[in-house]
Protein backbone atom coordinates (compact mmCIF):
# COMPACT_ATOMS: atom_id res chain seq x y z
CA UNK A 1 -45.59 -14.23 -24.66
CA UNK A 2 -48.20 -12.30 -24.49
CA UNK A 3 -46.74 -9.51 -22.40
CA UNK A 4 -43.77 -9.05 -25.04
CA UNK A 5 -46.32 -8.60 -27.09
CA UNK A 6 -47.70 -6.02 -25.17
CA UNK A 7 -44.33 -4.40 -24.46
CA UNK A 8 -43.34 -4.43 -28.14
CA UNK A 9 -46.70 -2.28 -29.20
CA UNK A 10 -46.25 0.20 -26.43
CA UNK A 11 -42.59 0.07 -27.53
CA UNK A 12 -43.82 1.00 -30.75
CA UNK A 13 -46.20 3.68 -30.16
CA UNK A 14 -43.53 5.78 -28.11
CA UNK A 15 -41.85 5.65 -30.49
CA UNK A 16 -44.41 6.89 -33.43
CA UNK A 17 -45.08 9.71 -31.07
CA UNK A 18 -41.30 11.09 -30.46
CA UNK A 19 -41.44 11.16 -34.27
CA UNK A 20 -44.27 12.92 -34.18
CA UNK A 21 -43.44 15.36 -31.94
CA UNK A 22 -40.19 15.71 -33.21
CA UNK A 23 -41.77 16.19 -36.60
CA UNK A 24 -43.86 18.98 -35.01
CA UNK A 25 -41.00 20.95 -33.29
CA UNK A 26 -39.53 21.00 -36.63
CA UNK A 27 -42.33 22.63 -38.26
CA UNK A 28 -43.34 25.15 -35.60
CA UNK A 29 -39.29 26.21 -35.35
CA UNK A 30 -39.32 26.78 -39.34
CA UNK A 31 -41.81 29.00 -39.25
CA UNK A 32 -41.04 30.96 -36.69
CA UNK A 33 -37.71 31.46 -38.64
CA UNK A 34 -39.31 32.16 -41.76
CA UNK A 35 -41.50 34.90 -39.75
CA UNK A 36 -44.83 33.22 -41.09
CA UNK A 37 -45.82 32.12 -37.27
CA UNK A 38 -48.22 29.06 -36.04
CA UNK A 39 -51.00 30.96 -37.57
CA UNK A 40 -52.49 31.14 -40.61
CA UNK A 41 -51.63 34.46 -41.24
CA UNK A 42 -49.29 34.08 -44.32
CA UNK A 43 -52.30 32.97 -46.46
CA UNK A 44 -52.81 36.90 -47.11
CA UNK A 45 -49.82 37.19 -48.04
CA UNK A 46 -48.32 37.66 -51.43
CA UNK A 47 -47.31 34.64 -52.57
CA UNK A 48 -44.46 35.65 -55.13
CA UNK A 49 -44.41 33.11 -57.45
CA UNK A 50 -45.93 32.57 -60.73
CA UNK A 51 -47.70 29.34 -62.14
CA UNK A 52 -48.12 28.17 -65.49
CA UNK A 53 -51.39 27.42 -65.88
CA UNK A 54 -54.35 29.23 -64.12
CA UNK A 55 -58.16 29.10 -64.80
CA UNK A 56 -58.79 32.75 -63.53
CA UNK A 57 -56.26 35.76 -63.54
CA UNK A 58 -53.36 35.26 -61.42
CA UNK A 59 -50.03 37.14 -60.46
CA UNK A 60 -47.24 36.70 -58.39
CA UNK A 61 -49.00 39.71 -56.30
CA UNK A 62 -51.73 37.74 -55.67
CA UNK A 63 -52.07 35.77 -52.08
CA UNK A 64 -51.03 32.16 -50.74
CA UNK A 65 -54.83 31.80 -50.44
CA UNK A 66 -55.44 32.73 -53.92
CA UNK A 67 -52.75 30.73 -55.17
CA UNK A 68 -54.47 27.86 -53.58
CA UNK A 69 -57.55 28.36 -54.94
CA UNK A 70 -56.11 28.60 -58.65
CA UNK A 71 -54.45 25.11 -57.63
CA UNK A 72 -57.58 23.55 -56.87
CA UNK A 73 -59.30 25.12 -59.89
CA UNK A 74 -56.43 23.17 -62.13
CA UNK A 75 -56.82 19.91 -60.14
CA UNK A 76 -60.23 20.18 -61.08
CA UNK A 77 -59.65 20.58 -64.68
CA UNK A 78 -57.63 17.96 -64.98
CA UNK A 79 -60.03 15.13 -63.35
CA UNK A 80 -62.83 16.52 -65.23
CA UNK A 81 -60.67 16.55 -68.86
CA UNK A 82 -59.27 13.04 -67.40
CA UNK A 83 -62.52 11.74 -66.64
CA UNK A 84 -64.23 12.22 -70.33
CA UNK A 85 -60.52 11.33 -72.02
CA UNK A 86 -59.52 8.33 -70.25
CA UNK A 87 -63.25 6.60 -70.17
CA UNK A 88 -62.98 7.14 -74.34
CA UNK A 89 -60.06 5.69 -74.55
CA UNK A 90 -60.49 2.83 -71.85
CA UNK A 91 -63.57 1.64 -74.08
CA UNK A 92 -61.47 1.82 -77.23
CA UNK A 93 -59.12 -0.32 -76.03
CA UNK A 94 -60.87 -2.71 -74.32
CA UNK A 95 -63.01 -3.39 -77.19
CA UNK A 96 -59.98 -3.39 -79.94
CA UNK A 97 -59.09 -6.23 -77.01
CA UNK A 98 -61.66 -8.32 -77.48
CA UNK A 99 -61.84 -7.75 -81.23
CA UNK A 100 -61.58 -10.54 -83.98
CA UNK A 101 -58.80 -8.41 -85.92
CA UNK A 102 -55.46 -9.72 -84.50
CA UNK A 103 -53.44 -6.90 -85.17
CA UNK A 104 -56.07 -4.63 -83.09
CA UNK A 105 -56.29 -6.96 -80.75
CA UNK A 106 -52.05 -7.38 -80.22
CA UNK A 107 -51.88 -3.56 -80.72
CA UNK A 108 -54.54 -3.03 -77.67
CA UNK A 109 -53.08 -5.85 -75.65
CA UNK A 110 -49.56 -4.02 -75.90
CA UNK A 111 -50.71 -0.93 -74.73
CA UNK A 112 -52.36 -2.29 -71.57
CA UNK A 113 -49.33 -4.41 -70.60
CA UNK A 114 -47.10 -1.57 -70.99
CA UNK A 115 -48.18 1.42 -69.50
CA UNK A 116 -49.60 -0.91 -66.28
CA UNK A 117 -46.54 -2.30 -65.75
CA UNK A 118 -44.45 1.25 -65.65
CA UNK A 119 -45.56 3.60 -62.10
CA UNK A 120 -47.20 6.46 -62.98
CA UNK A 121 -44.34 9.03 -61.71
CA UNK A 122 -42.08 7.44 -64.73
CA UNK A 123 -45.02 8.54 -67.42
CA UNK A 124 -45.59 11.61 -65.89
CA UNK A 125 -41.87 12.65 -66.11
CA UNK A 126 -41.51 11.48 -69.91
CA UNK A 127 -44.24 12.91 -70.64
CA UNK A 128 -42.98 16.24 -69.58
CA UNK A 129 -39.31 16.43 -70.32
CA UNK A 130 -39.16 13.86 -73.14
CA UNK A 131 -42.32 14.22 -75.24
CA UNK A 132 -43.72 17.84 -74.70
CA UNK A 133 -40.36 19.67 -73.73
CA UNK A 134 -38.49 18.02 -77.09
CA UNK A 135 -41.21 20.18 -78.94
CA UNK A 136 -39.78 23.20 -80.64
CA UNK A 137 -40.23 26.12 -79.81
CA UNK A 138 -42.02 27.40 -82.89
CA UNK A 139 -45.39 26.17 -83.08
CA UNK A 140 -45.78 23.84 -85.23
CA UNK A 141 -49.52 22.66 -86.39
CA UNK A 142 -53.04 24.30 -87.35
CA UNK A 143 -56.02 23.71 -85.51
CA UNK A 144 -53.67 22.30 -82.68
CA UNK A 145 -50.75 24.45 -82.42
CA UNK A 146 -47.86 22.35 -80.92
CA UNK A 147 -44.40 23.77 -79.18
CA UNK A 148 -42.61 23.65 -75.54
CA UNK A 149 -43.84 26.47 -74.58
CA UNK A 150 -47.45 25.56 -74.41
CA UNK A 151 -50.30 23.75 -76.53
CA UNK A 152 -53.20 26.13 -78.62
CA UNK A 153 -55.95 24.14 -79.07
CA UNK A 154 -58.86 25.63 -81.34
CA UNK A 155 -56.98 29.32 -79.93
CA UNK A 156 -57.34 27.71 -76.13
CA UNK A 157 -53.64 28.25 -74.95
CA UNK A 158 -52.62 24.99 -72.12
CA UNK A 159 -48.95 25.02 -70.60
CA UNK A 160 -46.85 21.89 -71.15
CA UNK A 161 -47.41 21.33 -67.43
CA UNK A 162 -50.69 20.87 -67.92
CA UNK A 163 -51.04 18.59 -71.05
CA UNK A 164 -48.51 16.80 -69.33
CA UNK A 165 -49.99 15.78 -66.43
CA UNK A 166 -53.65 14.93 -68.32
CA UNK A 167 -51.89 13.21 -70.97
CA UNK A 168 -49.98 10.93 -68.05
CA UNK A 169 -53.39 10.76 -66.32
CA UNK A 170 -55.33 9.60 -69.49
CA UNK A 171 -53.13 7.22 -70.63
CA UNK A 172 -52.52 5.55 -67.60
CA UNK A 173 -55.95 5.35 -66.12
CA UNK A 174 -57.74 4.81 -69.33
CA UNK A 175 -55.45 1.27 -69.82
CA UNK A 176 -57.15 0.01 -66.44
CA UNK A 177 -60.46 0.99 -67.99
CA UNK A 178 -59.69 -1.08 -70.71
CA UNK A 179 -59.41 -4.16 -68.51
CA UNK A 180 -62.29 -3.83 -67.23
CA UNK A 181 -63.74 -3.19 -70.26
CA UNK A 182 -62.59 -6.41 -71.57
CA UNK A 183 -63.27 -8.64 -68.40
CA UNK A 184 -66.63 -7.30 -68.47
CA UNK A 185 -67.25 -8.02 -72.19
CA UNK A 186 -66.01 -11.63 -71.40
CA UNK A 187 -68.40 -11.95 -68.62
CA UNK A 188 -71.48 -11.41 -70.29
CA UNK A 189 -70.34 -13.48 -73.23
CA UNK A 190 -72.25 -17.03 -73.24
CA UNK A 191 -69.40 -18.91 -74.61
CA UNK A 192 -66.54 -17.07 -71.86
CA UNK A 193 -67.32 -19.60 -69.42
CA UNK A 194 -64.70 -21.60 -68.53
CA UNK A 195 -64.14 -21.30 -71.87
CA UNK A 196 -66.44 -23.50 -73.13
CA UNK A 197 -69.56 -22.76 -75.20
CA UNK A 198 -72.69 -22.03 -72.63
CA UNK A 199 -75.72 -20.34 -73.59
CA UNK A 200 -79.05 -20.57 -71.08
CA UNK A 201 -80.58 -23.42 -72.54
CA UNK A 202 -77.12 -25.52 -71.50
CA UNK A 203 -76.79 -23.94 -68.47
CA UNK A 204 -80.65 -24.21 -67.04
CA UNK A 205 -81.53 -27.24 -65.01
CA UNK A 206 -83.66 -30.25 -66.93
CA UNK A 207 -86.66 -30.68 -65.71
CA UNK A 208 -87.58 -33.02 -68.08
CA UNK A 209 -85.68 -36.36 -69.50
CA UNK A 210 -83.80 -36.04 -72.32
CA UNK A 211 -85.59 -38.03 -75.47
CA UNK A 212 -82.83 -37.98 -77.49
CA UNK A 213 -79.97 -39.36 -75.49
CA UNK A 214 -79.96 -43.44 -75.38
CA UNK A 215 -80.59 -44.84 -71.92
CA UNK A 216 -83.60 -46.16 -69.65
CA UNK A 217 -86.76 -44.46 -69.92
CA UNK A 218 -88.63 -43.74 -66.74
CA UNK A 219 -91.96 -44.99 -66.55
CA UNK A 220 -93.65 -43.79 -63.13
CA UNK A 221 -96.96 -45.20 -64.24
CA UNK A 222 -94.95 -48.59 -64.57
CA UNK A 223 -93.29 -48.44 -60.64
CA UNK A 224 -94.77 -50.13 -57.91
CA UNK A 225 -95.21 -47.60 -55.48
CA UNK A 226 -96.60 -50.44 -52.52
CA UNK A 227 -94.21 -49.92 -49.35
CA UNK A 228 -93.47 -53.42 -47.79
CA UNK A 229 -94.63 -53.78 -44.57
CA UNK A 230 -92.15 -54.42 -41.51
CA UNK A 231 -91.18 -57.88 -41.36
CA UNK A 232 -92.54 -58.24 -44.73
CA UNK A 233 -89.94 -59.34 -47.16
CA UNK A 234 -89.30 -56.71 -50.04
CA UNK A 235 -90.17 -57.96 -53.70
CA UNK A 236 -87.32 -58.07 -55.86
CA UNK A 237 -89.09 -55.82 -58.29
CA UNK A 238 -89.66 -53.31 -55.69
CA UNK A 239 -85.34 -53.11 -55.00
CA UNK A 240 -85.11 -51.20 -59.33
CA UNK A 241 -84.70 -47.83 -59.71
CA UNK A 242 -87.34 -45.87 -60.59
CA UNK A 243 -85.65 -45.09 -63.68
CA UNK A 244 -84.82 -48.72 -64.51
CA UNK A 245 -85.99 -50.61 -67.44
CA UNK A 246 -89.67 -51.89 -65.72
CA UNK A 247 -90.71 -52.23 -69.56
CA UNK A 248 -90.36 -55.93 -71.57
């Protein structure tokens, strides 16, 4: 048994590595084809494409490096805009969750089951080609000037690439804020434990009997603390609890 087992991993790991290498051979005959070579070379380059949203001046002159570069600049963006957007609306929502007001509460709830149940790919392409391509392509709006061919907000132009992907992004990150938002509320509630009402006072040891529930008191003044010697038999009053009734 134990050398099939053996067999069956090295089986397993020849194989990983013919993909591997086949995946490799691939790559280095591509581009050799394409005339970029094993090197990297081709990131000075013109890259020859445009893209629609860039933090710093960019052309399709302009290098592979430098179209890198602008890349990373608009990742940033985005997880910084993200960040700020989808924390604001993760609190919202978590605490319209754990509101009184039922219709905030249903309205909050919906949200959260919906967009976690749906992958994020799905939002991102709606939000693309069904909710910001649909736009017209006059802008519509003031402040926020609306159309398909890019958002001006306060006279700060963003491509419908971009909104896009940070509205998909908010949305969909700021609904997992929101639970925990919500199961954090309900931890630090006193009366969220096992749903039962449980402030400190209930849930701290007694140290002390309780005077106002009926029962035996206990009297240690009134217990015979004498230990019966061996061979000595044991008094019957000695065999009572030390909370048992000792008073007449």
């Amino acid at each position: 048994m134990r050398r099939r087992s053996l067999l069956l991993q090295v089986g397993v790991a020849a194989l990983l590595l013919a993909l591997l290498a086949l995946l490799v051979n691939n790559l280095a005959v591509n581009l050799l084809r394409t005339g970029l070579g094993l090197d990297f070379g081709w990131l000075g380059r013109p890259s020859g494409f445009a893209l629609a949203e860039s933090a710093l001046p960019y052309s399709p002159s302009d290098s592979y490096l430098w179209a890198l570069t602008i890349g990373w600049l608009n990742s940033l963006k985005v997880i910084a805009a993200g960040l700020v957007l989808a924390t604001l609306l993760g609190v919202a929502a978590g605490a319209a969750r754990s509101s009184s007001n039922r219709l905030l509460r249903s309205l909050a709830g919906g949200y959260v089951a919906v967009i976690r149940q749906v992958p994020l790919l799905l939002q991102l392409l709606f939000w693309y080609f069904v909710a910001f391509l649909a736009l017209p392509e006059t802008p519509i709006g003031g402040l926020i000037q609306l159309s398909n061919q890019g958002i001006s907000l306060l006279g700060m132009p963003l491509s419908v690439e971009f909104c896009a992907v940070l509205t998909g992004l908010t949305v969909f990150t700021g609904a997992s804020i929101a639970e925990i938002v919500r199961g954090g509320g309900q931890r630090c509630s006193p009366r969220t434990v096992g749903g039962f009402s449980q402030s400190w006072s209930e849930r701290r040891p007694r140290l002390a009997p309780d005077r106002s529930s009926p029962g035996p008191a206990c009297d240690p003044a009134g217990v015979d603390q004498s230990v019966p010697q061996p061979g000595q038999e044991q008094h019957p009053r000695h065999r009572r609890g030390i909370c048992g009734s000792l008073r007449r």
